[in-house]
Structures are given as C-alpha cells and as structure tokens.
N, C-alpha and C. Protein backbone atom coordinates (compact mmCIF):
# COMPACT_ATOMS: atom_id res chain seq x y z
N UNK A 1 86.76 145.60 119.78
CA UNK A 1 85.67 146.27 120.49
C UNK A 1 84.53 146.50 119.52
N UNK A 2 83.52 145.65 119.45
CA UNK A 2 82.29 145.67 118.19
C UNK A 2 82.58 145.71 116.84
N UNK A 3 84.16 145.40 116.79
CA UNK A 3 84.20 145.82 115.05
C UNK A 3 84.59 146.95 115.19
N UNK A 4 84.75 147.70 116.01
CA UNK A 4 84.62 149.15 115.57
C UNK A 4 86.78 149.98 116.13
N UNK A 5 87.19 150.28 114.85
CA UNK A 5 88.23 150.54 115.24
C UNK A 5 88.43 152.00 115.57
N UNK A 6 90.08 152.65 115.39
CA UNK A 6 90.11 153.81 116.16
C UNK A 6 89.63 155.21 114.64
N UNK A 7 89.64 155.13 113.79
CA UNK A 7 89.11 155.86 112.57
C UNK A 7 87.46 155.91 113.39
N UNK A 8 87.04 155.06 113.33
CA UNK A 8 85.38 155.11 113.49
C UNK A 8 85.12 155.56 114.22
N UNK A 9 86.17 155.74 115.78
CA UNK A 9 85.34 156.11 116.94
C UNK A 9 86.51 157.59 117.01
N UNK A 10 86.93 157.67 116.50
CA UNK A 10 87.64 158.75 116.20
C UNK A 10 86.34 160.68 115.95
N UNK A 11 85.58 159.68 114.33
CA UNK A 11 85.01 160.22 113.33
C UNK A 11 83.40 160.00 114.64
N UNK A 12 83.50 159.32 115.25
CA UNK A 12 81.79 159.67 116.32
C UNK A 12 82.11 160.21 117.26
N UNK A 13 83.24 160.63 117.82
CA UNK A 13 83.73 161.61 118.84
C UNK A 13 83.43 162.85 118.26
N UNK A 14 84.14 162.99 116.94
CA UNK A 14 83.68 164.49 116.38
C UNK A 14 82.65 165.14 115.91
N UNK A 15 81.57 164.01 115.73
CA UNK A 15 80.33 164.41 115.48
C UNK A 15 79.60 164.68 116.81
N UNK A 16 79.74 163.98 118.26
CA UNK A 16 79.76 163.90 119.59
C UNK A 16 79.90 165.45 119.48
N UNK A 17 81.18 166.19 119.33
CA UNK A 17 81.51 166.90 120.05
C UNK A 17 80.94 168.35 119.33
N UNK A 18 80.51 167.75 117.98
CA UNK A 18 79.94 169.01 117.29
C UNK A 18 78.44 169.01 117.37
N UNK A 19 77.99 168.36 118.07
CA UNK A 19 76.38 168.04 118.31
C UNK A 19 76.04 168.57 119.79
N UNK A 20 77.02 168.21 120.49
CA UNK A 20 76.47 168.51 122.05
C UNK A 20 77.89 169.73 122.67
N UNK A 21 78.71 169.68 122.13
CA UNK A 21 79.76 170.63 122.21
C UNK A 21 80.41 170.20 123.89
N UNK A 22 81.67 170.76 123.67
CA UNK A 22 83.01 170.22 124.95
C UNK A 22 81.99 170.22 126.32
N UNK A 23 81.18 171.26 126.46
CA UNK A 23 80.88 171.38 127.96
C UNK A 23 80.12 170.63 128.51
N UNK A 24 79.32 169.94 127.32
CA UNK A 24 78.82 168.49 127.62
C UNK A 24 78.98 167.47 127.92
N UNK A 25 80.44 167.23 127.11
CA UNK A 25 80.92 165.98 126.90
C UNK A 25 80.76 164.94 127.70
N UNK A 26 81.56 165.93 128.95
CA UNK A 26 81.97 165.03 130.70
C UNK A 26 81.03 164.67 131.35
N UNK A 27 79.74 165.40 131.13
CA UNK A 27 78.48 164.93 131.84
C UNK A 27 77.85 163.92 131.13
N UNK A 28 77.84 164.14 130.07
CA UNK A 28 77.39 162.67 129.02
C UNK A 28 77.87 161.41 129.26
N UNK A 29 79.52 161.36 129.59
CA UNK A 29 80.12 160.10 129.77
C UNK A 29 80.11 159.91 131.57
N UNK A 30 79.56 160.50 132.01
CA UNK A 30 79.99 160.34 133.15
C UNK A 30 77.96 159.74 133.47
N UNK A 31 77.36 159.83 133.09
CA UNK A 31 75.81 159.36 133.18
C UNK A 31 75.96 158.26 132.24
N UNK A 32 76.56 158.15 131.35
CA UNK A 32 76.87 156.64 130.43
C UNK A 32 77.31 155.86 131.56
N UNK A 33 78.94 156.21 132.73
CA UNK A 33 79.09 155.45 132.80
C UNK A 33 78.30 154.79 134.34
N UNK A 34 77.70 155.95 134.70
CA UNK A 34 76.49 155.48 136.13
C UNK A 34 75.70 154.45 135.63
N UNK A 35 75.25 154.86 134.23
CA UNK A 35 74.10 153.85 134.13
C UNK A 35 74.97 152.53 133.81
N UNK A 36 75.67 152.30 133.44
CA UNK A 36 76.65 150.64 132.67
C UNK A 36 76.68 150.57 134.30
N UNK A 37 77.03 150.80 135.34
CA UNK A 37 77.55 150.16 136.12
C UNK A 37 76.75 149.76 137.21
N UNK A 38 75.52 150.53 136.87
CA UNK A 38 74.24 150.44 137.52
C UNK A 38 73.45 148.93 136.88
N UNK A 39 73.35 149.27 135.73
CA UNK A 39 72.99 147.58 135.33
C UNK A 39 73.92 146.38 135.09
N UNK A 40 75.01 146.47 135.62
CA UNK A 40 76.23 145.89 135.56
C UNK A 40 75.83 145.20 137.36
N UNK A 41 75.80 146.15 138.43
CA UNK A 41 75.22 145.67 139.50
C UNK A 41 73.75 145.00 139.84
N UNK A 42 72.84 145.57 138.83
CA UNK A 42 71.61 144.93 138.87
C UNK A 42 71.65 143.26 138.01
N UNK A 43 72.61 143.40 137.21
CA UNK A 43 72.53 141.53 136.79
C UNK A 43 73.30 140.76 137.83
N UNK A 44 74.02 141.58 138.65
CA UNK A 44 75.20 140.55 139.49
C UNK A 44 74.24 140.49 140.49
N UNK A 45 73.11 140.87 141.09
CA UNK A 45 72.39 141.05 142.19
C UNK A 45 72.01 139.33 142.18
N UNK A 46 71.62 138.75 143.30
CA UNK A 46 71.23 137.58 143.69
C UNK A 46 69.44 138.29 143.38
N UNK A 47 68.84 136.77 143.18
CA UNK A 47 67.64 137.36 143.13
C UNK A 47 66.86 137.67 144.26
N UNK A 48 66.16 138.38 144.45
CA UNK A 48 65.36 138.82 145.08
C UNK A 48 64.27 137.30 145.91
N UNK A 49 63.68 137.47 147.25
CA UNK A 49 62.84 136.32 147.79
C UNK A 49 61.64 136.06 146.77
N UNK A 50 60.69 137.46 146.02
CA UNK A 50 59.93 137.25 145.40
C UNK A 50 59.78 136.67 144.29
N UNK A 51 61.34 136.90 143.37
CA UNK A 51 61.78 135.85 141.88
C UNK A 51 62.13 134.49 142.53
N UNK A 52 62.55 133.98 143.63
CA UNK A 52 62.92 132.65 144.26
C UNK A 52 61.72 131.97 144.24
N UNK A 53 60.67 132.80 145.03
CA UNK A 53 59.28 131.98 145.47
C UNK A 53 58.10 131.78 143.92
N UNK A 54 59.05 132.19 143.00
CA UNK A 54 57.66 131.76 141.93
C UNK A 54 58.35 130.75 141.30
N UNK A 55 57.03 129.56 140.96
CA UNK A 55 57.92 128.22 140.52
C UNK A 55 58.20 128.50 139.07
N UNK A 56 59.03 127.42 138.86
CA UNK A 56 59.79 127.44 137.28
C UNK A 56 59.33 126.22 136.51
N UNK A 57 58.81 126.53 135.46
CA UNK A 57 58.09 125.41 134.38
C UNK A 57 58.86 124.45 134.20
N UNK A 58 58.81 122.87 134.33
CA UNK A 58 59.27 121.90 134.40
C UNK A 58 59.11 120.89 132.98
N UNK A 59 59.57 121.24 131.99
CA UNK A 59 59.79 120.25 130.98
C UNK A 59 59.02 119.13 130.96
C-alpha cells in the first residue's frame, strides 16, 4: 500500500489523533471516504453529450 507499512501508518494515526483528537477522527474518515468514492463515481461516469460533441485532434 504506497510503500507505506504498518509502523508508518501506525506513527500518522498518532500524530492524527494528537492533532485533531478522538472526536474528530470519525468525521474526518468518514468525509475522506465520501469524497474517494465521489471521484471514484465521477471517473466511472460515461461522458457527458457535451465532452462527446467536441471533436478530437487527429494526428
């Protein structure tokens, strides 16, 4: 997962949790994960009629 093992994300959880403290936490990851899944649906989207109808530069 990026290189990044369980020491590392261990040691940014605790800085996480000493920066924004527990009562944060859940709302933080929980708007992380709206937005990933929000642009996760916006690349799977078919394009739109208006990106179809503009032509594409031809080599």
């Amino acid at each position: 997962m990026f290189g990044i093992g369980m020491p590392e994300l261990l040691i940014v959880l605790v800085i996480m949790l000493i920066i924004f403290g527990a009562g944060k936490l859940p709302s933080i990851g929980a708007g992380l994960g709206s937005s990933i899944r929000n642009f996760r649906k916006a690349v799977a989207e078919p394009q739109t009629e208006s990106e179809k109808s503009i032509p594409k530069e031809i080599d």
